[in-house]
Protein backbone atom coordinates (compact mmCIF):
# COMPACT_ATOMS: atom_id res chain seq x y z
CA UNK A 1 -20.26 73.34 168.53
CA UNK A 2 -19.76 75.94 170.97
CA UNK A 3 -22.08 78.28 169.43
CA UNK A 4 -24.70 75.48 169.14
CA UNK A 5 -24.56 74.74 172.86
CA UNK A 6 -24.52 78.35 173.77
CA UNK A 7 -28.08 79.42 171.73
CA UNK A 8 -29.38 76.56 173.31
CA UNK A 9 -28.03 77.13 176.89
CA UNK A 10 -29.98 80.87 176.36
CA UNK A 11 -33.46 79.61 174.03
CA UNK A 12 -33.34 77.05 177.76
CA UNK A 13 -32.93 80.00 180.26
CA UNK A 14 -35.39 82.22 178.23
CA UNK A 15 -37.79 79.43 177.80
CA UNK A 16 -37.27 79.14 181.87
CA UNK A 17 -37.81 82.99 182.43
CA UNK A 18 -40.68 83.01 180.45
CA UNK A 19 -42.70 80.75 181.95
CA UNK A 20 -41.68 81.92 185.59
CA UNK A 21 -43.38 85.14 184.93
CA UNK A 22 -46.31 84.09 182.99
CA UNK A 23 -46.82 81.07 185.73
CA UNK A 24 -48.18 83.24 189.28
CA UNK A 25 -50.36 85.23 186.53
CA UNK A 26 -53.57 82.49 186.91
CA UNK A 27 -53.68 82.85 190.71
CA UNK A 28 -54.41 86.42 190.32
CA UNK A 29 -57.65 86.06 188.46
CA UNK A 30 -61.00 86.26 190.15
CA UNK A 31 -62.87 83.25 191.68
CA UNK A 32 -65.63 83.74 189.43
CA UNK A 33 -67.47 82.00 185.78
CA UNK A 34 -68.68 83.77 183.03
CA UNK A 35 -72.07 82.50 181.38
CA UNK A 36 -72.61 84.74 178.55
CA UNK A 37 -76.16 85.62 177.82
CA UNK A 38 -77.16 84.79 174.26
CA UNK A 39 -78.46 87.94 171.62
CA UNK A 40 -80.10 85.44 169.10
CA UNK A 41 -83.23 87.52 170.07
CA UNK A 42 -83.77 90.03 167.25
CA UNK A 43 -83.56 88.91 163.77
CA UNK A 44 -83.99 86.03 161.46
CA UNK A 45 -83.24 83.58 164.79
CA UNK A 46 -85.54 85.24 166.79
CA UNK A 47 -88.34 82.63 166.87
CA UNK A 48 -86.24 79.88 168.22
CA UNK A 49 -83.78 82.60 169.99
CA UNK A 50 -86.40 84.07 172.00
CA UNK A 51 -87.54 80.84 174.03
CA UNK A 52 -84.12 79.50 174.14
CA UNK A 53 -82.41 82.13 175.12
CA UNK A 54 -85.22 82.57 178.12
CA UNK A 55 -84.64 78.92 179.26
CA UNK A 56 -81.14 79.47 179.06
CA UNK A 57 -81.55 82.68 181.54
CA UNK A 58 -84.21 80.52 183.63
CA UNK A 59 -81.73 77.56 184.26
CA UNK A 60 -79.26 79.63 185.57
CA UNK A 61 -81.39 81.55 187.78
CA UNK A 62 -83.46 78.43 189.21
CA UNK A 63 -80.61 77.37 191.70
CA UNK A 64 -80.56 80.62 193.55
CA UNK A 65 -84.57 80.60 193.68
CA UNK A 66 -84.37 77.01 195.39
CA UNK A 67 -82.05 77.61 197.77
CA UNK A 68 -83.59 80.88 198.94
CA UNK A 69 -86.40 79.70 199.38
């Protein structure tokens, strides 16, 4: 019984440790999204890639174009 409540007193500090250090490791990330740009271009997909892929690029540059101007 000892041995029981020993493993689990150290699998509960480890478990503890672990997450203390991987916690603060999400404040240190930029304050920034990634939108990837799609490649479906070139290829068999290219005839519905092409347009798509433009609209896609066109929606997310039409916010900055109406608020500049």
């Amino acid at each position: 019984m000892k041995l029981r409540s020993t493993v689990l007193a150290a699998a509960t500090a480890a478990a503890a440790l672990s997450s203390a250090l991987v916690g603060p490791a999400a404040y240190a990330q930029a304050k920034e999204q990634f939108f990837p740009v799609l490649v479906y271009r070139t290829g068999a997909y290219a005839p519905n890639g092409v347009p798509w892929a433009n609209g896609f690029v066109d929606y997310l540059v039409a916010p900055e174009i109406f608020i500049t101007s």
